[in-house]
Protein backbone atom coordinates (compact mmCIF):
# COMPACT_ATOMS: atom_id res chain seq x y z
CA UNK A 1 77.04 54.56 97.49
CA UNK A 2 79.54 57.36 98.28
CA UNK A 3 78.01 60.42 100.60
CA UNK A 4 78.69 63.63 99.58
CA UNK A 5 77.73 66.82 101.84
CA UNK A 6 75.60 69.33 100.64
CA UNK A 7 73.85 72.86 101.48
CA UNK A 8 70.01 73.31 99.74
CA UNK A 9 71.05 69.88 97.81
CA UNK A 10 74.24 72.02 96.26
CA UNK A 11 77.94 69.99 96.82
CA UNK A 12 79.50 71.60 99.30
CA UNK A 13 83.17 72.14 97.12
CA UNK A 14 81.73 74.55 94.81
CA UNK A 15 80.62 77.11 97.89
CA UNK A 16 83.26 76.59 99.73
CA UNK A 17 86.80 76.77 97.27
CA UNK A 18 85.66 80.25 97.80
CA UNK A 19 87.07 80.88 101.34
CA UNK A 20 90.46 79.87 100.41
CA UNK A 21 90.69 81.63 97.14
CA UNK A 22 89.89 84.91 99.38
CA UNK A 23 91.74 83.58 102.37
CA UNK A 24 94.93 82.71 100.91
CA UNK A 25 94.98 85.99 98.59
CA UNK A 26 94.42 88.33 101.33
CA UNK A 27 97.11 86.38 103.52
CA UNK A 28 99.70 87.30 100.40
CA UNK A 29 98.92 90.74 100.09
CA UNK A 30 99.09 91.23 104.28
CA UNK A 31 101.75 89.16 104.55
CA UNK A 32 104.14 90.65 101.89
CA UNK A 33 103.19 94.13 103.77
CA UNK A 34 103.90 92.51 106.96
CA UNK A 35 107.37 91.00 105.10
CA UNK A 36 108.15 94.35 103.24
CA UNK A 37 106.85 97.32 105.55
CA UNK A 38 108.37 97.44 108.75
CA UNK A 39 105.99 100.42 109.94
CA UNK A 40 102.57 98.69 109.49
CA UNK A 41 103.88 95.08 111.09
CA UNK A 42 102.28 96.48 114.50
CA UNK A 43 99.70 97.42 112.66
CA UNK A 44 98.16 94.48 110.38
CA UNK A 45 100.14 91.76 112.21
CA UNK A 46 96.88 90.18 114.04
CA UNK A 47 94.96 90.17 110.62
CA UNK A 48 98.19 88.74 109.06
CA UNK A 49 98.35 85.89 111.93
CA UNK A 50 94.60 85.27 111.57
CA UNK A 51 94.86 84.88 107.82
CA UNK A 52 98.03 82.24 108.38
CA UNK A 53 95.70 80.65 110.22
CA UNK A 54 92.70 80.94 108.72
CA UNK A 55 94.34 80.03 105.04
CA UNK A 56 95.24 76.41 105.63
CA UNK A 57 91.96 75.75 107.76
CA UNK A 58 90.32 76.94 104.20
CA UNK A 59 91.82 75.12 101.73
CA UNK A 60 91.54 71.92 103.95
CA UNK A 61 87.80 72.33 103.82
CA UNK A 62 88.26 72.65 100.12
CA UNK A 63 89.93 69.76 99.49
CA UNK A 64 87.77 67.64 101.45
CA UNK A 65 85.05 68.20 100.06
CA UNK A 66 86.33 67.88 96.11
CA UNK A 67 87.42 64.60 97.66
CA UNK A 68 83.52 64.22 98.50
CA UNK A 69 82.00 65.70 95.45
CA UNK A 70 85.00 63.64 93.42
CA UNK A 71 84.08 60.45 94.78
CA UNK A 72 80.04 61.09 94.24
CA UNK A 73 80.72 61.82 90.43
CA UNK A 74 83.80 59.42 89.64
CA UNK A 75 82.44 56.35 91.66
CA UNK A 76 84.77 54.28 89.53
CA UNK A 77 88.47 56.56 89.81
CA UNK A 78 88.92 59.91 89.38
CA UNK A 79 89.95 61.40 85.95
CA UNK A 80 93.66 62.52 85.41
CA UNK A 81 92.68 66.25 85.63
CA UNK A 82 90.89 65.47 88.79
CA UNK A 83 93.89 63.88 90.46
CA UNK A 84 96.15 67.15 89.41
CA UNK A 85 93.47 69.50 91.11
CA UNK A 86 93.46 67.95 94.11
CA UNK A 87 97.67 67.46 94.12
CA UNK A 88 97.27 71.45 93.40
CA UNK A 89 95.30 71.95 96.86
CA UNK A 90 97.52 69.26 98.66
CA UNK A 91 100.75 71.36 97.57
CA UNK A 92 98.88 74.42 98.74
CA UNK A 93 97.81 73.16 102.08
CA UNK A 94 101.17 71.75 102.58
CA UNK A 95 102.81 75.10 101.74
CA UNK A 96 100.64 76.85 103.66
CA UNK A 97 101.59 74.49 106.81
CA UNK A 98 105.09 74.96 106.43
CA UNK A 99 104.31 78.98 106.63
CA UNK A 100 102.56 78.83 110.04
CA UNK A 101 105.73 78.19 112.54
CA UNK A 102 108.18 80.33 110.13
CA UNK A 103 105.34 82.91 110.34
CA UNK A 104 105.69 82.68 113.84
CA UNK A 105 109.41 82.69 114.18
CA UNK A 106 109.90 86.10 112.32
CA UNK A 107 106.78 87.55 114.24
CA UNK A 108 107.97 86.93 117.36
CA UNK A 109 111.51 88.37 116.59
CA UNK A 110 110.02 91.18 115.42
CA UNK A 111 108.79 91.84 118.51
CA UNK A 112 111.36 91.34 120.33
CA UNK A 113 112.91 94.03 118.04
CA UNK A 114 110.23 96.24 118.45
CA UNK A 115 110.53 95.86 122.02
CA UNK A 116 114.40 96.55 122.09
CA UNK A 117 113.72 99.47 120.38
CA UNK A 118 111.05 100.38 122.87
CA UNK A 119 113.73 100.20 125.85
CA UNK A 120 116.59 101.66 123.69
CA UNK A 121 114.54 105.02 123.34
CA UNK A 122 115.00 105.82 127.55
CA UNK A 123 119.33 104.66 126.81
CA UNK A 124 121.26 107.63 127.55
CA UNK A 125 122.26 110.04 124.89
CA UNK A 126 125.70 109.26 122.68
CA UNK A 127 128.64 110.65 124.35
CA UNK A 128 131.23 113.11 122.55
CA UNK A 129 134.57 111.67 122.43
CA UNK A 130 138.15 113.70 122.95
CA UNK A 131 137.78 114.30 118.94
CA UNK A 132 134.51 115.56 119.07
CA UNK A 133 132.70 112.50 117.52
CA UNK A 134 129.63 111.53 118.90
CA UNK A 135 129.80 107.61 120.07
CA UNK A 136 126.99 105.58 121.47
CA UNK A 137 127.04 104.61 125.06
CA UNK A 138 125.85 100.97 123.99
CA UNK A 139 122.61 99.02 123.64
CA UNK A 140 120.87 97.06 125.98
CA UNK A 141 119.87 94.38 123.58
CA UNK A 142 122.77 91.69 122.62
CA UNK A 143 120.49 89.93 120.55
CA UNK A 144 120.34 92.89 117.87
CA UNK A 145 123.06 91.56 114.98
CA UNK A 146 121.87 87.78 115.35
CA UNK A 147 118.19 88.95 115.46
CA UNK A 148 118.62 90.92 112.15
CA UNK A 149 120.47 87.64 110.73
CA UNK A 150 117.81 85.35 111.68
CA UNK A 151 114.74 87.53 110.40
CA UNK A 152 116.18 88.35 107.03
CA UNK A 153 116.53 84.72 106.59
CA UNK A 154 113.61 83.49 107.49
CA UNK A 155 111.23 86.69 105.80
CA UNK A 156 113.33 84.99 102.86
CA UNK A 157 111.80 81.89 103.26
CA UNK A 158 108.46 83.31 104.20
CA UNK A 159 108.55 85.35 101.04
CA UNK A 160 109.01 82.23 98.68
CA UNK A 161 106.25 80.20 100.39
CA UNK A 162 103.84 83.19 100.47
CA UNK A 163 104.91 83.47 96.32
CA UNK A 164 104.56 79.72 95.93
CA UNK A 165 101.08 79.80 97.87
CA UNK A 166 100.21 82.27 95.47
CA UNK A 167 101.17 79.75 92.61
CA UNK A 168 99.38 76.88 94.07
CA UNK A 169 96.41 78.70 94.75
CA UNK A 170 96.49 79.91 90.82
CA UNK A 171 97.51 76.39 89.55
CA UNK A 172 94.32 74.68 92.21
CA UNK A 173 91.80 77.43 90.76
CA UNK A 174 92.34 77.24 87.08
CA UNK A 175 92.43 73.74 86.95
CA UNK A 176 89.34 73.48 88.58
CA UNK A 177 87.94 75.76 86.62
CA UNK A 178 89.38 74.22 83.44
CA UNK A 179 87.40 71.22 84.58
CA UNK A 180 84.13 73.07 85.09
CA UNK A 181 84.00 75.56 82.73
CA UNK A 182 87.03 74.34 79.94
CA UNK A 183 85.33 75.03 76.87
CA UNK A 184 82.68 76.56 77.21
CA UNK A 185 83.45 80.07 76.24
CA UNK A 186 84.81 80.36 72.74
């Protein structure tokens, strides 16, 4: 007999594909703010790290227990439409892995950039040259070209995984939904 948790004798899967469904969608909408606004990265960027975080941690708990509730229902094999819903999470949880160094990476450069900045705004003043053109004195931060190279490449990549976590989490939800509720509305 296959054991399948459960809070008040409810499965557990249908409480909790909440979290990630609220989870992952308010890690896309921070993190494409985080991605896209420069001025609010200091900001949001702790509830944006939480939420990478968080957002895997959720949908693991998801698909564990639809693996539970699965197994308690479909003692004898799941159904096609069961095995695509829970490919749907996998792909989502596996996405949302792949974000959580990358995530890191162009956090961490940006602040180093922000603290460059920071020591850039005590540099002297730009000096006038013989034809009156104001030059600047130089930088104290080397790593400013590469930096920019680096973090427009990977907010790239962290820009397609936060759309394709948006697609998973879509694709997991409807057909999970399908499943449940397919039908019954005419």
């Amino acid at each position: 007999m296959n054991v399948m948790t459960t809070i008040l004798d409810l499965p557990l899967h249908p409480l909790v594909v909440h979290a990630p469904i609220v989870l992952i969608a308010l890690l896309i909408l921070f993190g494409l703010l985080y991605l896209l606004v420069p001025p609010v990265r200091q900001r949001i960027g702790w509830v944006a790290a939480a939420l990478v975080l968080a957002g895997p941690a959720s949908a693991y708990g998801a698909i564990w227990s639809g693996e539970q509730l699965a197994d308690y229902v479909s003692p004898n094999g799941w159904s096609a439409a069961i095995e695509q819903h829970q490919n749907y999470g996998w792909w989502l949880l596996w996405t949302l892995v792949a974000l959580v160094p990358l995530w890191g990476l162009f956090a961490g450069l940006d602040r180093g950039r922000r603290a460059a900045l920071r020591r850039n705004g005590d540099a002297p003043a730009p000096v006038a040259t013989e034809d009156g053109e104001k030059v600047s004195s130089g930088s104290d931060d080397p790593a400013a070209a590469g930096r920019k190279v680096v973090m427009f490449v990977v907010g790239l990549i962290v820009l397609a995984l936060l759309l394709l976590a948006g697609w998973w989490l879509f694709q997991a939800g409807h057909s999970g939904s399908e499943m449940k509720w397919g039908g019954t509305v005419q």
